[in-house]
PDB file of N, CA and C in Angstrom:
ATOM      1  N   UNK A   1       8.098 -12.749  -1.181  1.00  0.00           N
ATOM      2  CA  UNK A   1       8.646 -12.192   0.024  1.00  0.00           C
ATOM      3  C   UNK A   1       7.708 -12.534   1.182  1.00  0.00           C
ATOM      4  N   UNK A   2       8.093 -13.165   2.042  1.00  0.00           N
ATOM      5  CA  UNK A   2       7.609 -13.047   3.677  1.00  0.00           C
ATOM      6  C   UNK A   2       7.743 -12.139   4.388  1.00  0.00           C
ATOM      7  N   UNK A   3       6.322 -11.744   4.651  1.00  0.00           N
ATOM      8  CA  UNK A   3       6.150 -10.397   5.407  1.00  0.00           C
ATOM      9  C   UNK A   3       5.447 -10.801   6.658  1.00  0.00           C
ATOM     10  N   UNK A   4       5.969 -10.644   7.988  1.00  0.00           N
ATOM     11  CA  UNK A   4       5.326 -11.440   9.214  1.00  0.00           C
ATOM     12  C   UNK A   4       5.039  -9.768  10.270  1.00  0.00           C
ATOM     13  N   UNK A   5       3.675  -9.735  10.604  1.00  0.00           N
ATOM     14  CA  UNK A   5       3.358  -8.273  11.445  1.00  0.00           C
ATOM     15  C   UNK A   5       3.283  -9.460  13.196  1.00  0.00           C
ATOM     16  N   UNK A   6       3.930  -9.036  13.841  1.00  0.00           N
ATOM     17  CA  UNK A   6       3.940  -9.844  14.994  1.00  0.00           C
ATOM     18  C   UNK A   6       3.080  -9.000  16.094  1.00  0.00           C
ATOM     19  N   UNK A   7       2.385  -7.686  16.215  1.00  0.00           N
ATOM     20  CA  UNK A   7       1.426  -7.299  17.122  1.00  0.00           C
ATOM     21  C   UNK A   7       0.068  -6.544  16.119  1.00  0.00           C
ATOM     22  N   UNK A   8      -0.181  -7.454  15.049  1.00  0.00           N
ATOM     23  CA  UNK A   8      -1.201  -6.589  14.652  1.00  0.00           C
ATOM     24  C   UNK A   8      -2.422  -5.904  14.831  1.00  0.00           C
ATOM     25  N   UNK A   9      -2.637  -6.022  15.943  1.00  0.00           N
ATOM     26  CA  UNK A   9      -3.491  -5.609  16.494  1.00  0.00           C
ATOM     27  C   UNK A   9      -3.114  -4.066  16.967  1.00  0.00           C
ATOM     28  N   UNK A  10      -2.199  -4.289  17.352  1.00  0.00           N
ATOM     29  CA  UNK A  10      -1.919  -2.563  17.773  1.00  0.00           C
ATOM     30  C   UNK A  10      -1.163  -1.694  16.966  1.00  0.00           C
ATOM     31  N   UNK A  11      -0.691  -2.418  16.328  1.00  0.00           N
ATOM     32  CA  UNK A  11      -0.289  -1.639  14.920  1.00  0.00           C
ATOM     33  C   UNK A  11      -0.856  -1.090  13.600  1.00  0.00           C
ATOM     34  N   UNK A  12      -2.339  -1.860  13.825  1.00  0.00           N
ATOM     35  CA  UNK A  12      -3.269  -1.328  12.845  1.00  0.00           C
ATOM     36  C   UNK A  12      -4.491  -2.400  13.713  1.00  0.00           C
ATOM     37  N   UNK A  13      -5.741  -1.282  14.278  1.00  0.00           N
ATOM     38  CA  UNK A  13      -6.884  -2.322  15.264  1.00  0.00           C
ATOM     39  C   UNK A  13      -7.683  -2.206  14.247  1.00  0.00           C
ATOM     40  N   UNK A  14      -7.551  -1.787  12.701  1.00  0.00           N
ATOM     41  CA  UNK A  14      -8.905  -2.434  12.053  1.00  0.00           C
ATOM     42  C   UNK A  14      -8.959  -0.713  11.111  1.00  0.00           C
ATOM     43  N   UNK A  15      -8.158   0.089  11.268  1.00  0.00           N
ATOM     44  CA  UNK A  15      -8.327   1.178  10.749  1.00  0.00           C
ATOM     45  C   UNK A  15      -8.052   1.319   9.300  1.00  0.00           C
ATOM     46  N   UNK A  16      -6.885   0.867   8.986  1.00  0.00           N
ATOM     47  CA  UNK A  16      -6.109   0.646   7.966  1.00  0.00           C
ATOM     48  C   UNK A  16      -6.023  -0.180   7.087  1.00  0.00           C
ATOM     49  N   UNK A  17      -6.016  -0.448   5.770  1.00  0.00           N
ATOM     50  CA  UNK A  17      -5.924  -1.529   4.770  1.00  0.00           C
ATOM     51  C   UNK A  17      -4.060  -2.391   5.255  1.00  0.00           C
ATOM     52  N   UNK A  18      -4.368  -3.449   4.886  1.00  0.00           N
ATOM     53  CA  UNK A  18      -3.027  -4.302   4.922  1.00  0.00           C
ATOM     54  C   UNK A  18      -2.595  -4.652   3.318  1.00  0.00           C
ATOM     55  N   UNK A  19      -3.499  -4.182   2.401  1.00  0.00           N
ATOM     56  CA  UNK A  19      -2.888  -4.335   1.060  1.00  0.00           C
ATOM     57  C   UNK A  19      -1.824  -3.789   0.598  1.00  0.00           C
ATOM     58  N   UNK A  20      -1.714  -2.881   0.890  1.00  0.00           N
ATOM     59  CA  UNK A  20       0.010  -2.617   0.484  1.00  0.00           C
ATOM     60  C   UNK A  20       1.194  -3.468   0.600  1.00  0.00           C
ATOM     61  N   UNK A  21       1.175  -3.741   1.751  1.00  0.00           N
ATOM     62  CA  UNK A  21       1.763  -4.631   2.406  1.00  0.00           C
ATOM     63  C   UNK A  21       1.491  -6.478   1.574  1.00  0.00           C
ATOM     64  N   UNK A  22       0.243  -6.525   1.075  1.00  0.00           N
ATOM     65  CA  UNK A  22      -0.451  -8.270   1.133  1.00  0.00           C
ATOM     66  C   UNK A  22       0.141  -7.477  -0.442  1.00  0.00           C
ATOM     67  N   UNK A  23       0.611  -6.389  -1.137  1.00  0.00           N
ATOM     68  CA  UNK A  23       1.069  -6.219  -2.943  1.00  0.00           C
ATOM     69  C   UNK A  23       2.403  -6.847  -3.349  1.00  0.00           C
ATOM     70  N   UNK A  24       3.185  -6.645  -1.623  1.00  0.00           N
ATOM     71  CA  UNK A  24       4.834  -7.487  -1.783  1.00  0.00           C
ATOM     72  C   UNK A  24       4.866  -8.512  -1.807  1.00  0.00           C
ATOM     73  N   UNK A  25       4.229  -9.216  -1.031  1.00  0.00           N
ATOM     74  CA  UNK A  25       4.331 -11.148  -0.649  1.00  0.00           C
ATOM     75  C   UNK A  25       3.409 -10.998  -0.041  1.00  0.00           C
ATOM     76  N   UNK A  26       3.907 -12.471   0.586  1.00  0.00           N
ATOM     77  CA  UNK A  26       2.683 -13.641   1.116  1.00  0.00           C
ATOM     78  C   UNK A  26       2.972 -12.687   3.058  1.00  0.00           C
ATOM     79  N   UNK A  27       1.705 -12.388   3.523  1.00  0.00           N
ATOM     80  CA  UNK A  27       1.750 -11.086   4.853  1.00  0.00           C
ATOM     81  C   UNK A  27       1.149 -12.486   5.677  1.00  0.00           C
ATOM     82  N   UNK A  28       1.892 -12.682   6.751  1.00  0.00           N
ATOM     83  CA  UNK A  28       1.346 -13.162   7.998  1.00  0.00           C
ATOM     84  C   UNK A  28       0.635 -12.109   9.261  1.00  0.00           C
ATOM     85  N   UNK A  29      -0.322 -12.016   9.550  1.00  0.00           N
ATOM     86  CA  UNK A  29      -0.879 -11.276  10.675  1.00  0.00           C
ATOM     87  C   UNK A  29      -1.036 -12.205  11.802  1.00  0.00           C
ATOM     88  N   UNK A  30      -0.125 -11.480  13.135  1.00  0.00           N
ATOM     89  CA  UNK A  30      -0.624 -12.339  14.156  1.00  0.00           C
ATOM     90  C   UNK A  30      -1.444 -10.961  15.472  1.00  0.00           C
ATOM     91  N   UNK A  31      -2.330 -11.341  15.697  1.00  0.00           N
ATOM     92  CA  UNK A  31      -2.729 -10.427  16.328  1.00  0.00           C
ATOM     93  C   UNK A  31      -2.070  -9.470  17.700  1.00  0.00           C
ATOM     94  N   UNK A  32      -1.515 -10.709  18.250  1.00  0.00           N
ATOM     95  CA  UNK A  32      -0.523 -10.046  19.684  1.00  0.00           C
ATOM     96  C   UNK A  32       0.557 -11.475  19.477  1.00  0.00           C
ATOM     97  N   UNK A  33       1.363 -10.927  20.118  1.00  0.00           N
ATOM     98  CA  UNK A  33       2.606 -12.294  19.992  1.00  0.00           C
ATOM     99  C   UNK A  33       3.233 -11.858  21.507  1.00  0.00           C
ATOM    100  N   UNK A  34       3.603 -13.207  22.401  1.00  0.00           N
ATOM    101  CA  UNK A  34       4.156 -13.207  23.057  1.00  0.00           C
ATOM    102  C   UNK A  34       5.754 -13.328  23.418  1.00  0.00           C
ATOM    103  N   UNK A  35       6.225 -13.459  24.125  1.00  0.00           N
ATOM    104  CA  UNK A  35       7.830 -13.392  23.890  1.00  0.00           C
ATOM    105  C   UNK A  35       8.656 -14.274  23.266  1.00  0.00           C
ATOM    106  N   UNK A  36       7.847 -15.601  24.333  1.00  0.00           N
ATOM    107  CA  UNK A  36       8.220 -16.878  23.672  1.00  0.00           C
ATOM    108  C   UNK A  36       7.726 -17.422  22.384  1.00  0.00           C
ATOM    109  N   UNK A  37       6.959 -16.669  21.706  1.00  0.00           N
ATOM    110  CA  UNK A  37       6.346 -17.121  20.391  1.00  0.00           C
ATOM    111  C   UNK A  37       7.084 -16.626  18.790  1.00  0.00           C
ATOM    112  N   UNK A  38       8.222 -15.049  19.258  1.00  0.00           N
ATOM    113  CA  UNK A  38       8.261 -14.676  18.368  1.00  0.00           C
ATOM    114  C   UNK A  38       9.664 -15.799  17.264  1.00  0.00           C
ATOM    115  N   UNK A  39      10.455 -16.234  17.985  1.00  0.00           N
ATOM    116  CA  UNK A  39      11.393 -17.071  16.992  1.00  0.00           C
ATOM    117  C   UNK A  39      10.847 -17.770  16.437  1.00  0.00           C
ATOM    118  N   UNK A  40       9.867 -18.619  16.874  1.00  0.00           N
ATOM    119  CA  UNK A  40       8.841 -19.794  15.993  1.00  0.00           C
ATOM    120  C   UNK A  40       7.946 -18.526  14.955  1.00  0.00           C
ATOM    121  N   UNK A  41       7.178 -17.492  14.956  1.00  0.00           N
ATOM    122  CA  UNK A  41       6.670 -17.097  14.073  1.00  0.00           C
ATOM    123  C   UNK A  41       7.064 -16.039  13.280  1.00  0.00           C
ATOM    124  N   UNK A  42       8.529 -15.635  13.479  1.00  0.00           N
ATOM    125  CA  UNK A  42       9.135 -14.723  12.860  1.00  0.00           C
ATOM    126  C   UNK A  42      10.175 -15.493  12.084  1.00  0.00           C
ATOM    127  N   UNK A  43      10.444 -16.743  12.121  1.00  0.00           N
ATOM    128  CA  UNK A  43      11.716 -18.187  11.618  1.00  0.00           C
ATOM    129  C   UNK A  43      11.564 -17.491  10.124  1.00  0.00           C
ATOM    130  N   UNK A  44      10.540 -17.846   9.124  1.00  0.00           N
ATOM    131  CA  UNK A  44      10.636 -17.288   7.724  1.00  0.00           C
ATOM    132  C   UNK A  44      10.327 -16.624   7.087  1.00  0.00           C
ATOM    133  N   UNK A  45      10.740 -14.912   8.011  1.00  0.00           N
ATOM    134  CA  UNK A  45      10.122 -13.820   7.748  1.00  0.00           C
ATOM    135  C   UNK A  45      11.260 -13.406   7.183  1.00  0.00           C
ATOM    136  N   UNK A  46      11.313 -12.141   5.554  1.00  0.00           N
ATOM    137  CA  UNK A  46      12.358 -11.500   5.337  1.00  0.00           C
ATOM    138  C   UNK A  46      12.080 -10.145   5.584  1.00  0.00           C
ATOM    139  N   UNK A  47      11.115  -9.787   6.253  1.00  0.00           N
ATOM    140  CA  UNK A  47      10.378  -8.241   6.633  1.00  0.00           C
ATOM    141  C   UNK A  47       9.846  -8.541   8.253  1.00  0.00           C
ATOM    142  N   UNK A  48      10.028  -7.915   9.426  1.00  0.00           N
ATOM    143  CA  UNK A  48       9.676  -8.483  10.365  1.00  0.00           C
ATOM    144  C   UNK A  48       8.842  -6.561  10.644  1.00  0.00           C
ATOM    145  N   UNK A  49       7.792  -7.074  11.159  1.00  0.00           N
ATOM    146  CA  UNK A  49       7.079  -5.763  11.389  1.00  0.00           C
ATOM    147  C   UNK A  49       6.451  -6.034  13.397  1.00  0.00           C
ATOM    148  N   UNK A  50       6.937  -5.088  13.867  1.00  0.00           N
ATOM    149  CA  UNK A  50       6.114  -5.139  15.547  1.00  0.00           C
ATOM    150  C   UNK A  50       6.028  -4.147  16.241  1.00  0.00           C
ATOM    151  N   UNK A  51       5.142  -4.098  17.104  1.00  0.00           N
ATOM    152  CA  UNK A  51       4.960  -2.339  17.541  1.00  0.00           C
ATOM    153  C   UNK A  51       5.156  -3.093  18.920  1.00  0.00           C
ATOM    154  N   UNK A  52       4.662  -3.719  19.554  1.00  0.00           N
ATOM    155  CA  UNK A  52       4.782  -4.050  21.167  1.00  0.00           C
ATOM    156  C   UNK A  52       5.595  -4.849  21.633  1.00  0.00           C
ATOM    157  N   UNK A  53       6.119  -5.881  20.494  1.00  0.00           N
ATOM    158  CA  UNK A  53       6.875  -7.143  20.811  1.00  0.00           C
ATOM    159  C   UNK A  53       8.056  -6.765  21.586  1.00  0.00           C
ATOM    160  N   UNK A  54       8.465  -7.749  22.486  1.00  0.00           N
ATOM    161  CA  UNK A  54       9.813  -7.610  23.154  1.00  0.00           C
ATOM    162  C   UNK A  54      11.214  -7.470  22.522  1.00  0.00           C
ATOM    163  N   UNK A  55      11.567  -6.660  21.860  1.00  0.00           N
ATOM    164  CA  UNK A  55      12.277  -6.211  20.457  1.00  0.00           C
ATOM    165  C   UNK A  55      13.815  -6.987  21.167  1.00  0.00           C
ATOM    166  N   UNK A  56      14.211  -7.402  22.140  1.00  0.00           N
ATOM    167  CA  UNK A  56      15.803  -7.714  22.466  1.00  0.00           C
ATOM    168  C   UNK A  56      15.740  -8.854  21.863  1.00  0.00           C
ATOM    169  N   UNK A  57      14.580 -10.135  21.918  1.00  0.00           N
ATOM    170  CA  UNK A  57      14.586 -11.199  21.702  1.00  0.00           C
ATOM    171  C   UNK A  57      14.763 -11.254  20.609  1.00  0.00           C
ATOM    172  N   UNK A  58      13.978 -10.433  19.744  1.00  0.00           N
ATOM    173  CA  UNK A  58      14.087  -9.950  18.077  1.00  0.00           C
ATOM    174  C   UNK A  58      14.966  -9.760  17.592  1.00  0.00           C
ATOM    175  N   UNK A  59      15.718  -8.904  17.987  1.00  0.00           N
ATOM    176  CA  UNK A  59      17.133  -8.328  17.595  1.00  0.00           C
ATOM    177  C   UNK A  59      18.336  -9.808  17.789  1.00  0.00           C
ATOM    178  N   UNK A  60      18.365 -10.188  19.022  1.00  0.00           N
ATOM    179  CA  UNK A  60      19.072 -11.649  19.357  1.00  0.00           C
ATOM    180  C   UNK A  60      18.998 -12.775  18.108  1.00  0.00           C
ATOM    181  N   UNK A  61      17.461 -13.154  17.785  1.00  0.00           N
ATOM    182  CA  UNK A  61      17.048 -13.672  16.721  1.00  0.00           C
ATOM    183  C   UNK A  61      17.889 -13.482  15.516  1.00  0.00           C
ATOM    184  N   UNK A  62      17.690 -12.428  14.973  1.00  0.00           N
ATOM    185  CA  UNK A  62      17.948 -11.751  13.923  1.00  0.00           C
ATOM    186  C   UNK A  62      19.334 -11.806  13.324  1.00  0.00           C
ATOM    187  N   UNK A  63      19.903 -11.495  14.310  1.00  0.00           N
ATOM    188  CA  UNK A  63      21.709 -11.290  14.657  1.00  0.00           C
ATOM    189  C   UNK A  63      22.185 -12.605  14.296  1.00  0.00           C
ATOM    190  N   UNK A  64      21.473 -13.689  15.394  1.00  0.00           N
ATOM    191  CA  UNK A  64      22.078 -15.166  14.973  1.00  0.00           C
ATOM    192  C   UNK A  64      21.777 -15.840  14.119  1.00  0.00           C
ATOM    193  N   UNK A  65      20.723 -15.710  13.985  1.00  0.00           N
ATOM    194  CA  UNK A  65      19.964 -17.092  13.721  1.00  0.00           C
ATOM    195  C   UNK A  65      20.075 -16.403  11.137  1.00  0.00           C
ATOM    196  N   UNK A  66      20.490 -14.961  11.068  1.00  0.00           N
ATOM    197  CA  UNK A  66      19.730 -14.398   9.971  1.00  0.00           C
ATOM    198  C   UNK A  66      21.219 -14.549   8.914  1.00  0.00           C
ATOM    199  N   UNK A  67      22.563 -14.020   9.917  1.00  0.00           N
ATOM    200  CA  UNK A  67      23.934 -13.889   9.460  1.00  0.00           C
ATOM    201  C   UNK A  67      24.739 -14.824   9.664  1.00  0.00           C
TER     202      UNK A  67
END
């Protein structure tokens, strides 16, 4: 399973273990993601995780590009 965290930094700044998460699949961490970055680094995610990201673009993504 592809697990992609697209603001990890603010979703966990260093407090928290990511093993739970690294027990399902293969976990991409990107530290902050910008708007224009998330279709290129969210493309072969089947778990999409983000706390700050611009969530419309996400959702747009998701909708088309997933169904």
């Amino acid at each position: 399973m592809n697990i992609c965290i697209l603001d990890g930094y603010t979703t966990n700044p260093g407090d928290v273990s990511w093993a739970p998460l690294e027990a399902l699949g293969n976990v991409t961490i990107y530290e902050f993601t910008q708007p224009e970055e998330i279709v290129e680094r969210a493309k072969d995610a089947e778990i999409l995780i983000t706390n700050k990201c611009f969530t419309q673009v996400t959702v747009y993504w998701y909708t088309v590009y997933r169904f």
